[in-house]
Protein backbone atom coordinates (compact mmCIF):
# COMPACT_ATOMS: atom_id res chain seq x y z
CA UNK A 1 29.02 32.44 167.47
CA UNK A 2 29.78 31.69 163.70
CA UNK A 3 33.12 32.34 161.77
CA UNK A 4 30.80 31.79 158.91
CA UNK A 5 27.14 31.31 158.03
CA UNK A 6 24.75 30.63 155.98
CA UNK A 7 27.05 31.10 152.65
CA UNK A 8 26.24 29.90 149.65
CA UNK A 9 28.50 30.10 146.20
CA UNK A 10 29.03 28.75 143.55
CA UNK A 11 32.34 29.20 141.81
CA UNK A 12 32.90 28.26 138.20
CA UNK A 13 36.03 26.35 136.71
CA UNK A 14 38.18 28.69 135.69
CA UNK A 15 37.26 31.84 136.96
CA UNK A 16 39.01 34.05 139.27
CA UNK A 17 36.75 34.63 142.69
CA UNK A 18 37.68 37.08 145.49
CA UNK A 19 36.17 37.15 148.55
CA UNK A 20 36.60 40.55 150.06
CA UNK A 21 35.50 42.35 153.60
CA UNK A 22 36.97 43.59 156.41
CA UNK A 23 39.01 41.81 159.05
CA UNK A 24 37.37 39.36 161.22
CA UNK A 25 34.48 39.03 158.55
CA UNK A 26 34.87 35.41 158.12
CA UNK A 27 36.92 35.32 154.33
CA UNK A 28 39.98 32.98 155.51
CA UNK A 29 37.32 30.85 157.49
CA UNK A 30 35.60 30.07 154.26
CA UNK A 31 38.43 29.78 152.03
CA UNK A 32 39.80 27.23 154.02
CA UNK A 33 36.29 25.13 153.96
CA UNK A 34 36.97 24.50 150.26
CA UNK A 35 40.73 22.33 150.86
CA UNK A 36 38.74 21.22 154.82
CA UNK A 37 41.22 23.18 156.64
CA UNK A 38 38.17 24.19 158.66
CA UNK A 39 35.63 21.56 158.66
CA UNK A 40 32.34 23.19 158.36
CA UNK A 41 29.75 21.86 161.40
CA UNK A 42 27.15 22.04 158.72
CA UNK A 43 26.07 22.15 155.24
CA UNK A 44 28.44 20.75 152.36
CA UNK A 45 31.47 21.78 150.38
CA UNK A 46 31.35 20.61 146.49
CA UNK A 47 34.26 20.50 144.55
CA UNK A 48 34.12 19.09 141.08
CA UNK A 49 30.39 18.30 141.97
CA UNK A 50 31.62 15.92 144.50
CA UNK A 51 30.61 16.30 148.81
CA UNK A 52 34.32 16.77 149.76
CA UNK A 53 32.52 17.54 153.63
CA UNK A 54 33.40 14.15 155.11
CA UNK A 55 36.69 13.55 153.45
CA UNK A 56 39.45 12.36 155.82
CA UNK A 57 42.71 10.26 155.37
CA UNK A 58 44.02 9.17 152.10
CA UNK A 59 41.30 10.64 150.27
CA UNK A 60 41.48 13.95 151.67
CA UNK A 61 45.25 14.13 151.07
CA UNK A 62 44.86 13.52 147.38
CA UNK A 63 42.03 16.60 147.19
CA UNK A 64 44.32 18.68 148.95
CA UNK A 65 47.14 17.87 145.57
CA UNK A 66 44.61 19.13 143.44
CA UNK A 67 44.27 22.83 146.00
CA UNK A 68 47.74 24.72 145.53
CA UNK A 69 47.61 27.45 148.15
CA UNK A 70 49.18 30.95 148.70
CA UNK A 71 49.68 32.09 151.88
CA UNK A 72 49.97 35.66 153.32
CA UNK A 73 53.25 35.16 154.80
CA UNK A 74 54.47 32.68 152.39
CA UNK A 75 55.26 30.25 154.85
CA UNK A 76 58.39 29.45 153.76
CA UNK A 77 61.25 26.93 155.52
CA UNK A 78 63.76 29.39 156.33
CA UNK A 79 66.78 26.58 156.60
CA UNK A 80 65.80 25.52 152.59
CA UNK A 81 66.70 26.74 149.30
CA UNK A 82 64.56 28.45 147.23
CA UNK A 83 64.75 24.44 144.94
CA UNK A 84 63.74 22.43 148.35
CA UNK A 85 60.92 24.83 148.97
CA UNK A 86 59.15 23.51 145.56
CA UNK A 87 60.61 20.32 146.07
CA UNK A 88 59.05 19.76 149.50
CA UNK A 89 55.74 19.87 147.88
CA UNK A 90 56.24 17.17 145.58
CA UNK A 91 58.05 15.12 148.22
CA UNK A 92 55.52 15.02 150.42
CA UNK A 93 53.11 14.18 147.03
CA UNK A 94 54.92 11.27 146.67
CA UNK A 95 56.85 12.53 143.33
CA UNK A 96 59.20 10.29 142.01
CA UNK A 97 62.89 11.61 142.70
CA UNK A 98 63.60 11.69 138.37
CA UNK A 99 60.27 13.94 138.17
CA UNK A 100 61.25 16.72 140.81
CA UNK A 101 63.97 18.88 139.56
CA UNK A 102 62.59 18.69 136.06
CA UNK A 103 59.24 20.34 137.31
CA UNK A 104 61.04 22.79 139.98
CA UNK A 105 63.11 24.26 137.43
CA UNK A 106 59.76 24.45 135.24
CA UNK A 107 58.08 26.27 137.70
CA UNK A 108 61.02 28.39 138.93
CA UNK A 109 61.15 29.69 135.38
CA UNK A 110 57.61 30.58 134.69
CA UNK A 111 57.84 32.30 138.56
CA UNK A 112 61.19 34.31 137.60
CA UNK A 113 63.36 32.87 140.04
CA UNK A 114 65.64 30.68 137.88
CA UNK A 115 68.85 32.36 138.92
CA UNK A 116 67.38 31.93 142.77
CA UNK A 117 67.23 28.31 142.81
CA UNK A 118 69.90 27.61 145.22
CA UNK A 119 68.98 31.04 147.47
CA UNK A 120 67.74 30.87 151.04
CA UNK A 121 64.29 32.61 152.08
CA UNK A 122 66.19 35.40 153.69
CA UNK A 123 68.17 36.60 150.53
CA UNK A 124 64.86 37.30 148.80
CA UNK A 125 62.50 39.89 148.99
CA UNK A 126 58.98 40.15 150.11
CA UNK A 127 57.90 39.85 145.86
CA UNK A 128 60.12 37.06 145.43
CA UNK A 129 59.16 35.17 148.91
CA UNK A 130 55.92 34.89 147.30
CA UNK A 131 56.52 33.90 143.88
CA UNK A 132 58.61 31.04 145.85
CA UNK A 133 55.11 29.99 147.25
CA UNK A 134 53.11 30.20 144.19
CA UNK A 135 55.55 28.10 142.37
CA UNK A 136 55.24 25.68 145.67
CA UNK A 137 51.61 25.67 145.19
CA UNK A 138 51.42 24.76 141.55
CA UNK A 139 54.61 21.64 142.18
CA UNK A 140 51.63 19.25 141.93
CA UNK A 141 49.80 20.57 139.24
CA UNK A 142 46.77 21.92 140.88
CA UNK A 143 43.24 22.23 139.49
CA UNK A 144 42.54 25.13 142.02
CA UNK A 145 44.48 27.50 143.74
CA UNK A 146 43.72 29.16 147.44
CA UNK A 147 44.90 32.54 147.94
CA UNK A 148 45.21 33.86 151.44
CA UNK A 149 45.56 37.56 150.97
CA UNK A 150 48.92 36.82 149.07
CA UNK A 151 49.66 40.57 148.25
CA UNK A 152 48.91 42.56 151.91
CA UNK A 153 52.72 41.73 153.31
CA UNK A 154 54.02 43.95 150.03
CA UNK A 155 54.41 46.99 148.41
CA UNK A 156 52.98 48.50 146.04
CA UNK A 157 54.88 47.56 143.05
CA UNK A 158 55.25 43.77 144.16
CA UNK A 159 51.52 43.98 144.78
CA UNK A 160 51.04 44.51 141.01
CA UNK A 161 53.39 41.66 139.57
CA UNK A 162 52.43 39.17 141.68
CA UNK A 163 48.36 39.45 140.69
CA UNK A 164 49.47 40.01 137.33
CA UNK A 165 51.32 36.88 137.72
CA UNK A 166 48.18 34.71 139.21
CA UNK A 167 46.21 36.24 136.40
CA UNK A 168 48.93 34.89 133.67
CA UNK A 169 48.68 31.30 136.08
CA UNK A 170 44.64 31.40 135.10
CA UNK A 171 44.55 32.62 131.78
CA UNK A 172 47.65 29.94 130.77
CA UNK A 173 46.85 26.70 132.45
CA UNK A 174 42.99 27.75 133.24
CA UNK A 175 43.04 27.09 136.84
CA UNK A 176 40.21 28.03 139.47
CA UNK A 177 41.19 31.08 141.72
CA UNK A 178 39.65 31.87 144.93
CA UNK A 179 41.62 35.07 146.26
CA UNK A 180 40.91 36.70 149.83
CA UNK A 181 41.93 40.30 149.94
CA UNK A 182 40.16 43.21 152.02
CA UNK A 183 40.66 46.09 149.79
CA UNK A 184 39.08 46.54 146.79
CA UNK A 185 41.79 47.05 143.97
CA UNK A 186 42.79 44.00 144.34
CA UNK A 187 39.02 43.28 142.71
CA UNK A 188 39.43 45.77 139.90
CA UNK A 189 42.75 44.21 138.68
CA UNK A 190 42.46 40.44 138.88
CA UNK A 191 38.73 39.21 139.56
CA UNK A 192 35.98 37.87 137.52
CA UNK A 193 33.49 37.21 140.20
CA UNK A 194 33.18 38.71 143.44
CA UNK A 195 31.91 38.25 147.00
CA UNK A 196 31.74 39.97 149.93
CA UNK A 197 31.21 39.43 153.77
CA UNK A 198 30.26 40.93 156.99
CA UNK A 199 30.30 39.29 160.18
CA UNK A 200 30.74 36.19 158.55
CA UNK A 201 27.95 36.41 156.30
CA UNK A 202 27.61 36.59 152.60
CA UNK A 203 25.86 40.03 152.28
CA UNK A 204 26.19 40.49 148.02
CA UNK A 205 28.09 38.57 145.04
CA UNK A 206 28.42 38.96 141.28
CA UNK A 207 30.40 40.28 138.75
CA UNK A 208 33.15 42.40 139.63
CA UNK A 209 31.97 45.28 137.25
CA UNK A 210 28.10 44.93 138.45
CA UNK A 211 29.76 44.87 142.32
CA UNK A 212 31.39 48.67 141.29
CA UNK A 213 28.61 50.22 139.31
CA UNK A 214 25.53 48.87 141.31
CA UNK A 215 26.94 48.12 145.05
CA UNK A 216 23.82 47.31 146.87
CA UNK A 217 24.93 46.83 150.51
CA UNK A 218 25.95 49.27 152.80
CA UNK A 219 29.46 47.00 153.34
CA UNK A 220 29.80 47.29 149.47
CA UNK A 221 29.26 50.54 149.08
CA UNK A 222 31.65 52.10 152.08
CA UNK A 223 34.23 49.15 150.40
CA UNK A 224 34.09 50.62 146.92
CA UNK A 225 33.86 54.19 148.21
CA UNK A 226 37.09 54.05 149.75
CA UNK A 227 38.80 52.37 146.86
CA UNK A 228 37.76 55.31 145.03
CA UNK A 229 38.94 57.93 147.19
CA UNK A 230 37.31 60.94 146.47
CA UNK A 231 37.05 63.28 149.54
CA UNK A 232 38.10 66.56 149.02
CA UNK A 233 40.39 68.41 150.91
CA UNK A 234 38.55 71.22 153.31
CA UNK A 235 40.60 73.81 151.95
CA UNK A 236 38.83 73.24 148.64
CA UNK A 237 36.09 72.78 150.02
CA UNK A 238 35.67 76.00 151.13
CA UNK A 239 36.85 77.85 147.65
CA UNK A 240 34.04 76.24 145.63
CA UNK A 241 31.66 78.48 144.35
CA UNK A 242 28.57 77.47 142.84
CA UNK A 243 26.79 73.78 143.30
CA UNK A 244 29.49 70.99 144.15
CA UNK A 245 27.88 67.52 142.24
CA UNK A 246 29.56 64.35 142.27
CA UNK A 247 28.65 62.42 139.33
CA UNK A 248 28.91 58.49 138.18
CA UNK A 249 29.79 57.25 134.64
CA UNK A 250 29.06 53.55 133.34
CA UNK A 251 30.16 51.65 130.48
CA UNK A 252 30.25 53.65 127.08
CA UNK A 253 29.17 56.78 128.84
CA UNK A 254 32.11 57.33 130.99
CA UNK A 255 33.92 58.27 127.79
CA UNK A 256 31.25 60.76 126.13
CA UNK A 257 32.28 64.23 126.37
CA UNK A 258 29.23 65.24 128.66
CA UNK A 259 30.81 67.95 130.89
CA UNK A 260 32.16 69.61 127.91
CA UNK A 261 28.88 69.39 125.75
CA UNK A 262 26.78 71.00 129.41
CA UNK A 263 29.28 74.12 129.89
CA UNK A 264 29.11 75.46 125.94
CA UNK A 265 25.55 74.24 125.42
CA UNK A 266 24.47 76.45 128.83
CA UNK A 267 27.14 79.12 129.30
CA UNK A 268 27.86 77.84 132.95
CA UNK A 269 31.46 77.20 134.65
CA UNK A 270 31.81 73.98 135.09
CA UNK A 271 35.10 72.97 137.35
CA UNK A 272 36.43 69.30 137.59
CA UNK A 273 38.01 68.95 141.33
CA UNK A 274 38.40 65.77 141.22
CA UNK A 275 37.77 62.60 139.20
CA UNK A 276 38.85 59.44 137.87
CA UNK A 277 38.25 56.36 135.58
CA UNK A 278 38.37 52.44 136.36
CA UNK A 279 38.41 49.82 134.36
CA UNK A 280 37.12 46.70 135.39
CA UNK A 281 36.68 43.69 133.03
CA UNK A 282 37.42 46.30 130.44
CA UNK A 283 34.54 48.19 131.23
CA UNK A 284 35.19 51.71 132.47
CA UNK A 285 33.34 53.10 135.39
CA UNK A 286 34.17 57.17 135.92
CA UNK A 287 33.52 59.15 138.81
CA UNK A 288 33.79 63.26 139.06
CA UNK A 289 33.40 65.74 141.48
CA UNK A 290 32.38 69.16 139.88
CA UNK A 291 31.39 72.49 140.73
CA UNK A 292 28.74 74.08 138.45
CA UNK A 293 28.60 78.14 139.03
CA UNK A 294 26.55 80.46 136.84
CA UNK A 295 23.06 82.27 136.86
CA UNK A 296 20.57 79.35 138.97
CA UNK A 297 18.35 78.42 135.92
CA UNK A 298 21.06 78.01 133.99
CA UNK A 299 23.53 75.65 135.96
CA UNK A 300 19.39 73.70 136.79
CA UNK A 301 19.26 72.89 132.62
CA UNK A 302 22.98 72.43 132.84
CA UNK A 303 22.66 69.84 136.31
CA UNK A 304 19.62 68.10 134.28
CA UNK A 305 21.54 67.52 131.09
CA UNK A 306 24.28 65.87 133.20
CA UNK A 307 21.94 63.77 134.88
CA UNK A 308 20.22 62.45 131.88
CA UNK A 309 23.44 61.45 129.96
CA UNK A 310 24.91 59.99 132.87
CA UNK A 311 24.22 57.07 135.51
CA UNK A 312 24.17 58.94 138.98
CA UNK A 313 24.48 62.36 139.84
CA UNK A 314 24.50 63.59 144.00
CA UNK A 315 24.39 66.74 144.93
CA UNK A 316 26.03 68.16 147.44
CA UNK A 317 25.22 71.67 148.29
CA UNK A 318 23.45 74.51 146.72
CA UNK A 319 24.72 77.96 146.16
């Protein structure tokens, strides 16, 4: 039995990569091949175009200073400050003493915890915990940083400044991030590239946009379906009149006024149950769920229109 096999990626300097999948489907296995916290049995690991596979001893402790990491449940010491948490890091590099609280403070500031410095890991909350750790992780100024799911222990509202913070880390000091998540708008907010896993294989990778508009894989496309979220309630359901479409906007068509331009041009009702618009990369992808309800040839010209304008249209039922 394999955690993981048979991957192969490349990930450029620079970018930010999740991994995504459901649990058990090998993405903390392979995220911790790349600082040998799991030692693959076979193949090779290449970082900076050097085989990091066999790497043990000193000169696996000085790759590991180059590979901050972030971990899901920040793994904090609970008997240090906030200051000896980042500290530690540097300690353990070897840092000289005059260098340490010089760079702690730096990174405390650029994390928003300057007025924390001297708090313990139980005065801060679940947000701050793991701002602590990413400030940890950069103490020895990394050239790559690990994320281990660093958003699922928090709520919604920490969820969104710490990932806007990792994206300010990569677009400021243009380090590599590999981020491990298993739901999808984590993707659509923070990732350039994308791969994702089942059963510890590598089952489809690419751009995050091409990964939303054109998911090939079944585990991609139940993934993205969900972060979408469009089932209808069966109350609704059983109001609609008329032919019940669900219909798929890319790029400079999600924006064109194609439902509008269908109903006048045909004379049909057209009603929007349910809808929305992503943007990913700065791309938008839009998604609708309509009813169309009018005389049959009618809403068939209207249907075709749609379809021809747009990227995907399903059908659902027929009236």
């Amino acid at each position: 039995m394999h955690a993981v096999k048979d991957v192969s990626l490349k990930i450029g300097k620079g970018e930010v990569f999740g991994i995504v999948g459901a649990s058990g489907a090998g993405k903390s296995s392979l995220l911790r091949t790349v600082n040998l916290l799991e030692r693959p049995s076979s193949g090779r690991v290449l970082v900076g175009g050097s085989d990091i596979s066999g790497l043990s001893g000193e000169p696996l402790r000085r790759l590991r200073q180059g590979i901050g990491m972030i971990f899901q449940h920040f793994n904090l010491i609970r008997s240090k400050t906030v200051f000896d948490n980042v500290a530690l890091a540097m300690k353990i590099a070897g840092a000289s003493k005059s260098s340490i609280e010089p760079r702690v403070l730096e990174l405390l500031s650029l994390v928003g915890l300057s007025e924390k410095r001297s708090a313990f890991p139980s005065q801060l909350s679940g947000g701050q915990k793991q701002r602590v750790g990413i400030a940890r992780a950069l103490a020895n100024n990394p050239k790559t940083l690990l994320c281990d799911e660093p958003t699922s222990a928090l709520d919604l509202e920490s969820t969104r400044s710490i990932l806007e913070l990792i994206k300010d880390i990569n677009l400021r000091f243009g380090l590599t991030v590999v981020i491990i998540m298993h739901e999808m708008d984590v993707v659509k907010n923070i990732c350039d590239k994308v791969a994702v896993m089942s059963e510890g294989a590598l089952v489809e990778h690419g751009y995050a946009y091409s990964i939303f508009a054109h998911p090939r894989h079944i585990t991609t496309q139940e993934l993205v379906k969900s972060s979408m979220n469009l089932e209808l309630p069966a109350s609704i359901l059983k109001k609609v009149k008329g032919m019940l479409v669900k219909i798929v906007y890319r790029g400079d068509r999600a924006i064109d006024p194609v439902i509008t331009d269908a109903a006048r041009d045909y004379n049909v009702n057209i009603s929007i149950l349910h809808g929305r618009i992503e943007y990913i990369g700065g791309r938008p992808i839009g998604v609708l769920v309509v009813s169309l309800d009018g005389p049959r040839c009618l809403v068939v010209m209207a249907l075709d229109r749609i379809r021809r304008r747009t990227a995907e249209l399903e059908l659902f039922n027929a009236a």
